[in-house]
C-alpha atoms as a PDB file:
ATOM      1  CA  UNK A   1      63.284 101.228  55.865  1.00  0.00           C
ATOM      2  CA  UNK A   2      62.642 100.861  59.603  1.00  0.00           C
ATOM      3  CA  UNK A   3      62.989 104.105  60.950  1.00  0.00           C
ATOM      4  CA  UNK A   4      62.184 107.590  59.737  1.00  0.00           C
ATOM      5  CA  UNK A   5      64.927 109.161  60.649  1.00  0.00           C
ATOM      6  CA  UNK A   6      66.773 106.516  57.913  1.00  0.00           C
ATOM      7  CA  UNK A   7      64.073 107.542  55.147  1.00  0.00           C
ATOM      8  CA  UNK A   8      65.281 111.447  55.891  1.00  0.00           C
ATOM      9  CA  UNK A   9      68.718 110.853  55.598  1.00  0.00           C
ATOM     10  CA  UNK A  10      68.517 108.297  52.624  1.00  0.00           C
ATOM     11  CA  UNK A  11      66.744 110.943  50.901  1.00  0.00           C
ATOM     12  CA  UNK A  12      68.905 113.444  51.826  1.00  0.00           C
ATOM     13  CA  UNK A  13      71.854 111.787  50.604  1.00  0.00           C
ATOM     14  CA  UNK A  14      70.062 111.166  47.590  1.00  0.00           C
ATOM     15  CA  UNK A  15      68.957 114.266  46.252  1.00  0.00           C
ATOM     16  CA  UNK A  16      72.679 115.853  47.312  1.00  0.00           C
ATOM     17  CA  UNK A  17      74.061 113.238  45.226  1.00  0.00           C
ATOM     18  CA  UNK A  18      71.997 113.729  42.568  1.00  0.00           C
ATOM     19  CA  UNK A  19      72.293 117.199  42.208  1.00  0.00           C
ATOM     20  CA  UNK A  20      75.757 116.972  42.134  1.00  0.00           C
ATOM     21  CA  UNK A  21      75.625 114.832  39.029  1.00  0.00           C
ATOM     22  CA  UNK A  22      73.407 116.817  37.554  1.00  0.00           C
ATOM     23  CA  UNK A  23      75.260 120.565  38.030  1.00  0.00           C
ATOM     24  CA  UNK A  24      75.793 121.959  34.424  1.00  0.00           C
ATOM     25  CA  UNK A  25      79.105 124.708  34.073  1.00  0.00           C
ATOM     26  CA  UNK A  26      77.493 126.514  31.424  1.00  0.00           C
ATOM     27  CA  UNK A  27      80.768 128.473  30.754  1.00  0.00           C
ATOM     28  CA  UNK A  28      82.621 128.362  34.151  1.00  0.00           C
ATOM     29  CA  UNK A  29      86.181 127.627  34.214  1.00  0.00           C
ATOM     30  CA  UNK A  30      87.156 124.012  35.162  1.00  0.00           C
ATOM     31  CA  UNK A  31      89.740 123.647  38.049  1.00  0.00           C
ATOM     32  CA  UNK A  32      91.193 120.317  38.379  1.00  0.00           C
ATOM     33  CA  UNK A  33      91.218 120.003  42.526  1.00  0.00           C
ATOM     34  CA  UNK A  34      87.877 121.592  42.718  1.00  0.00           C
ATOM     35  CA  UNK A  35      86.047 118.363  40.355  1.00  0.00           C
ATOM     36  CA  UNK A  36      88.443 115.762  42.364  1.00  0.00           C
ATOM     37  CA  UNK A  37      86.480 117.270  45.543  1.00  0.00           C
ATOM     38  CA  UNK A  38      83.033 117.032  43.796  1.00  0.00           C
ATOM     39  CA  UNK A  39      83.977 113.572  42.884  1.00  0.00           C
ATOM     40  CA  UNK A  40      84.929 112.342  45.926  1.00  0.00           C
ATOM     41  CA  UNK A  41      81.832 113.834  47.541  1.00  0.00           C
ATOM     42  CA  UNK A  42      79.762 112.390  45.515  1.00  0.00           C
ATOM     43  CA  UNK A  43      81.322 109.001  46.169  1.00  0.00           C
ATOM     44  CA  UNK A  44      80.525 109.816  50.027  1.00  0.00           C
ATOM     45  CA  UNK A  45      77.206 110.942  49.852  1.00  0.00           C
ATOM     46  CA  UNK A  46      76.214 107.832  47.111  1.00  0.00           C
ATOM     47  CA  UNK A  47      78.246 105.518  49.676  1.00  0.00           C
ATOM     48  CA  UNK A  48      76.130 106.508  52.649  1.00  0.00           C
ATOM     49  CA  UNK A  49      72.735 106.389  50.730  1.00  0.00           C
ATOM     50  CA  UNK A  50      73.823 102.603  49.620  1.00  0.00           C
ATOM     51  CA  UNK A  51      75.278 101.787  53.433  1.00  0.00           C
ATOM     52  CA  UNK A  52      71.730 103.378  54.854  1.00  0.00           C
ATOM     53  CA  UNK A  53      69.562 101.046  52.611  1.00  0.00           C
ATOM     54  CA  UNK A  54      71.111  98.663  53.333  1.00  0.00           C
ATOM     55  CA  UNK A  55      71.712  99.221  57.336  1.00  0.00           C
ATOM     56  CA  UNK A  56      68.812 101.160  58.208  1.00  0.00           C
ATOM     57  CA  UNK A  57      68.630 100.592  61.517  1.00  0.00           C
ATOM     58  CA  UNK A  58      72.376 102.486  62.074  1.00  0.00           C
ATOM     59  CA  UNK A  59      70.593 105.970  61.229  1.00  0.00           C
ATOM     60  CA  UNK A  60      70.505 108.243  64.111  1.00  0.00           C
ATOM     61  CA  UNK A  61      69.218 111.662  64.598  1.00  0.00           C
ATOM     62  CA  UNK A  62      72.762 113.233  64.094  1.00  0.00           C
ATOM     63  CA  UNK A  63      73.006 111.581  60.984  1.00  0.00           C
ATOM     64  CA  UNK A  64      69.747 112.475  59.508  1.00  0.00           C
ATOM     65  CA  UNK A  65      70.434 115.958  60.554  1.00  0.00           C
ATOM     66  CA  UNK A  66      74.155 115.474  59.085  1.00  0.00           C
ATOM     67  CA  UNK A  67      72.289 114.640  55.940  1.00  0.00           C
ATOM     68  CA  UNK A  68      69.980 117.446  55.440  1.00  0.00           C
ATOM     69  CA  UNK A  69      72.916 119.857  56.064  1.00  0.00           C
ATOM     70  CA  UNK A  70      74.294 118.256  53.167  1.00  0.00           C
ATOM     71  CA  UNK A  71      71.756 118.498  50.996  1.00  0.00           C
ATOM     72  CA  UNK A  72      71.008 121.980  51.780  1.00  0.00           C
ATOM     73  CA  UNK A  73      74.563 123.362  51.345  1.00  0.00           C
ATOM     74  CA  UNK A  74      74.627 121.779  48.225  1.00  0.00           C
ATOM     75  CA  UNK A  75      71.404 122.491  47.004  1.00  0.00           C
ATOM     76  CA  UNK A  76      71.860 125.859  47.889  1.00  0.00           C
ATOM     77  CA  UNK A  77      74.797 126.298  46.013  1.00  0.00           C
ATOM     78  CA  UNK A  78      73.234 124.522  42.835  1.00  0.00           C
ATOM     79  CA  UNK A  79      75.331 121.124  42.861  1.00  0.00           C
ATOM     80  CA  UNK A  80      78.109 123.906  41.867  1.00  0.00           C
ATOM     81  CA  UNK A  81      80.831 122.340  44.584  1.00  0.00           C
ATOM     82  CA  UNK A  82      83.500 125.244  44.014  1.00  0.00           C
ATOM     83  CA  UNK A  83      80.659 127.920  45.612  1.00  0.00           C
ATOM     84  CA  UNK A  84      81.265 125.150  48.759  1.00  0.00           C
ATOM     85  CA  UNK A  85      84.809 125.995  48.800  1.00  0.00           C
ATOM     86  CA  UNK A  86      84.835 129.351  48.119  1.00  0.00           C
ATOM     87  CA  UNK A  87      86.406 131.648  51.080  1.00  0.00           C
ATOM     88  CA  UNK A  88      83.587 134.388  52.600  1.00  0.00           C
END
């Protein structure tokens, strides 16, 4: 890692993916387009954490902020990606 704004978003990405894998149901209905999303989120955020360690000199201070929204929203929600979607 070169820059420190690639070590924030690499981590970022990281712990977003990671608590998507890790979200348990415990009980709550499972809705077909709602784990198709979660998948292919997680296959964006895991792409970008592979594409940053391996490019990390592309990381910009949009992007590491890009990737802390992420993780937040997600982590906030408890890796449970059908909170994300739900309307206010």
């Amino acid at each position: 890692m070169h820059t420190p704004l690639a070590l924030i978003a690499l981590t970022a990405y990281s712990v977003a993916a990671l608590c998507i894998l890790v979200y348990r149901r415990d009980g709550a209905r499972h809705r077909r387009h709602v784990s198709w999303f979660a998948w292919l989120l997680l296959v964006m955020l895991g792409g970008s954490a592979i594409e940053l360690a391996l490019h990390a000199k592309s990381a910009g201070y949009f992007e590491a902020v890009r990737a802390v929204l992420f993780a937040v929203l997600i982590f906030g929600a408890r890796g449970n990606v059908a909170r994300l979607l739900r309307s206010a």
